[in-house]
Protein backbone atom coordinates (compact mmCIF):
# COMPACT_ATOMS: atom_id res chain seq x y z
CA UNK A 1 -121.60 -30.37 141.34
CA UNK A 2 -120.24 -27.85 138.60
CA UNK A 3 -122.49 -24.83 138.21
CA UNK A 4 -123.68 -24.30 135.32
CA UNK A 5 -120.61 -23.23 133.28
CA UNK A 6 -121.89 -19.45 132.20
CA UNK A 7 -122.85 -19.15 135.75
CA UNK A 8 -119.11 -19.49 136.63
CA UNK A 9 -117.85 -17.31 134.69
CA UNK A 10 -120.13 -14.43 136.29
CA UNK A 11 -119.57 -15.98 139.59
CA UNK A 12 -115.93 -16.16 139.33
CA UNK A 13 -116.20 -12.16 138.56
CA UNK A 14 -118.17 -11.86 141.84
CA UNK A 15 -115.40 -13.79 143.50
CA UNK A 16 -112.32 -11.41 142.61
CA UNK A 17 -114.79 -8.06 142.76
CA UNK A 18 -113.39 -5.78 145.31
CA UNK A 19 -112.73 -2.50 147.03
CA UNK A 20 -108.78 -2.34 146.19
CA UNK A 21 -106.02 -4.86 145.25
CA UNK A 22 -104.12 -7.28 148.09
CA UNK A 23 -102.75 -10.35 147.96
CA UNK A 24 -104.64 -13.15 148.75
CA UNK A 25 -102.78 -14.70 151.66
CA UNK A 26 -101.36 -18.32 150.84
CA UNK A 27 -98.20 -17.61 153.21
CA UNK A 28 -99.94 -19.16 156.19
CA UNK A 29 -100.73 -22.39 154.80
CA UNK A 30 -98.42 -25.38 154.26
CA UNK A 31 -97.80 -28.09 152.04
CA UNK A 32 -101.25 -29.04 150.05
CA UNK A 33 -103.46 -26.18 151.86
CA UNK A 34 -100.67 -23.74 150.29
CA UNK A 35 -100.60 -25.32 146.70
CA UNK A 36 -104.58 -24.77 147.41
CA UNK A 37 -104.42 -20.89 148.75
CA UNK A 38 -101.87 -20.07 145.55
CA UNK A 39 -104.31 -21.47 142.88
CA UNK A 40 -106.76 -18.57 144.83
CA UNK A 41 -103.88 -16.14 144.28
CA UNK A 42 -103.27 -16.66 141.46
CA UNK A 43 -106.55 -16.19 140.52
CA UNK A 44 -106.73 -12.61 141.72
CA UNK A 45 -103.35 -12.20 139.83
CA UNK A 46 -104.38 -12.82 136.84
CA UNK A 47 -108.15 -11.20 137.08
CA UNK A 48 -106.54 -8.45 138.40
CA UNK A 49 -104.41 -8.52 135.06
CA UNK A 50 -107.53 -8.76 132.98
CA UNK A 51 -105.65 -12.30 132.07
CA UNK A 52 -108.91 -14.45 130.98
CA UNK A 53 -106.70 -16.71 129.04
CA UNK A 54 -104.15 -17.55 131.73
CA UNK A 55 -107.33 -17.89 134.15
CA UNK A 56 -108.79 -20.50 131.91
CA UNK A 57 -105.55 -22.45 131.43
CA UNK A 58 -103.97 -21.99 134.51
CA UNK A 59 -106.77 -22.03 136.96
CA UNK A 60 -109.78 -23.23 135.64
CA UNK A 61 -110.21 -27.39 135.71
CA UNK A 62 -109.97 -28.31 131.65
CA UNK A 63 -113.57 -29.43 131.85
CA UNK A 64 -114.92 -26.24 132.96
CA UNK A 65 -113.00 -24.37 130.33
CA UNK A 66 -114.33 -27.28 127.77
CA UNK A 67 -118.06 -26.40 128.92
CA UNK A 68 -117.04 -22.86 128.20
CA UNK A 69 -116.66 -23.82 124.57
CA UNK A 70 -112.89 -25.06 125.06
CA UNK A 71 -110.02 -22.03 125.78
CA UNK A 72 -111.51 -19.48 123.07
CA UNK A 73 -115.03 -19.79 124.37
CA UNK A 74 -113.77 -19.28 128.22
CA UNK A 75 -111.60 -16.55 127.53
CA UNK A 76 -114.63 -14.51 125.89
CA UNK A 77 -116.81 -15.29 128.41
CA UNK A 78 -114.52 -14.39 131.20
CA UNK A 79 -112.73 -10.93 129.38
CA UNK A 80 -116.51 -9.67 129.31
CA UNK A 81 -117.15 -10.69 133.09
CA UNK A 82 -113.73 -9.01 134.21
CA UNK A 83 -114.15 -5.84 132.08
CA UNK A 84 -116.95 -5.21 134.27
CA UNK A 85 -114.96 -5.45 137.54
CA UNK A 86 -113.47 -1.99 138.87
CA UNK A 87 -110.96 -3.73 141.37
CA UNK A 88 -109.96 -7.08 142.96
CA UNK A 89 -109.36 -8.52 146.23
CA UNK A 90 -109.11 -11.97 148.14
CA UNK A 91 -108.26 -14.09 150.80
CA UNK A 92 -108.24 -17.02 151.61
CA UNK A 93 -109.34 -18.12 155.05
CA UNK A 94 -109.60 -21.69 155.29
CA UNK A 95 -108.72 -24.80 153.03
CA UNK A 96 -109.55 -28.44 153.49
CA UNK A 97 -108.21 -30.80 151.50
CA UNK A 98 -109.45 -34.53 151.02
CA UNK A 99 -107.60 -36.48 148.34
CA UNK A 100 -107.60 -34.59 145.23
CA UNK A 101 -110.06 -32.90 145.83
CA UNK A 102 -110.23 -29.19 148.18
CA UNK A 103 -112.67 -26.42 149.62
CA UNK A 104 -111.68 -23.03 150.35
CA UNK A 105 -113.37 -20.41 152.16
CA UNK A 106 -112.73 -17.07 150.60
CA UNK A 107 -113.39 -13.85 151.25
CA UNK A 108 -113.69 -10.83 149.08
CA UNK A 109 -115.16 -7.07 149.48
CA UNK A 110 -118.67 -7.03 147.18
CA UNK A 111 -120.34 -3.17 147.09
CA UNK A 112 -118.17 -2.66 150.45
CA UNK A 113 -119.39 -5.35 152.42
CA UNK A 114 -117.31 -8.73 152.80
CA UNK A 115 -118.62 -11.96 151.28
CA UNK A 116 -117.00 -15.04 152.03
CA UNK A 117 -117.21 -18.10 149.32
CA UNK A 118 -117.02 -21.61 148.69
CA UNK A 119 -114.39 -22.88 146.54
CA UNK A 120 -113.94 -26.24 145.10
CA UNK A 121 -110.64 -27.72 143.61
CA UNK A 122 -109.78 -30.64 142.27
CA UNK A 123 -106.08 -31.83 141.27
CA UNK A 124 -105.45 -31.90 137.38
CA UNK A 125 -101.94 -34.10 137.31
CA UNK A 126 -100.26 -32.03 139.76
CA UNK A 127 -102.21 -28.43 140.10
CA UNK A 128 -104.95 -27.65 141.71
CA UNK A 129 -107.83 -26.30 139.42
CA UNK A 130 -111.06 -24.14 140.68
CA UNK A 131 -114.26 -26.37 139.46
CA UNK A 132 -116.91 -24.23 140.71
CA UNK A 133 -117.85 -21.25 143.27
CA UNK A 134 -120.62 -21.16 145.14
């Protein structure tokens, strides 16, 4: 299920909000699980980057950014979530993939305590794209 699509904006700013910058760690995984952990990195890249556009059209499924009010909507709502995050860091710890579809379990640093996350993927032709936190 897709949270509701304001929601993931916010959440997604959760997500990346951090205590410092690093890499979120796709090195260790192979084949499908990597293509998985980069989507994650690239994530942080770009939030980290303050890139809201190349997060919705890079990382973000297309319906999510559609539910956003297509790429102009999602890039608002996601350049006012990130201009209220101080610093970014993830990584991923786990990934399961089934199909075209993926979880992974990712961890970031919230108020200096670690949170870890649930984050499903689906395939969009041949990327993975985030379609919701939780």
């Amino acid at each position: 299920m897709i949270r509701p699509l304001f929601a993931t904006a916010a959440v997604l700013c959760v997500a990346v909000a951090g205590c410092g910058s690093s890499t979120s760690s796709s090195t260790s995984f192979k084949g499908a699980d990597h293509e998985v952990a980069q989507t994650i990195g690239n994530l942080q890249s770009y939030a980290t980057g303050n890139e809201a556009g190349k997060i919705c059209s890079h990382v973000l499924k297309a319906s999510t950014v559609q539910g956003l009010g297509g790429q102009s909507g999602c890039e608002q709502a996601l350049k006012k979530q990130l201009g209220q995050v101080d610093s970014f860091e993830l990584s991923t710890k786990s990934v399961q993939v089934s199909g075209n579809t993926a979880t992974a379990k990712v961890e970031s640093i919230v108020s200096g305590k670690k949170k870890v996350q649930q984050v499903s993927l689906a395939k969009e032709g041949s990327t993975w794209k985030i379609t919701s936190l939780e």
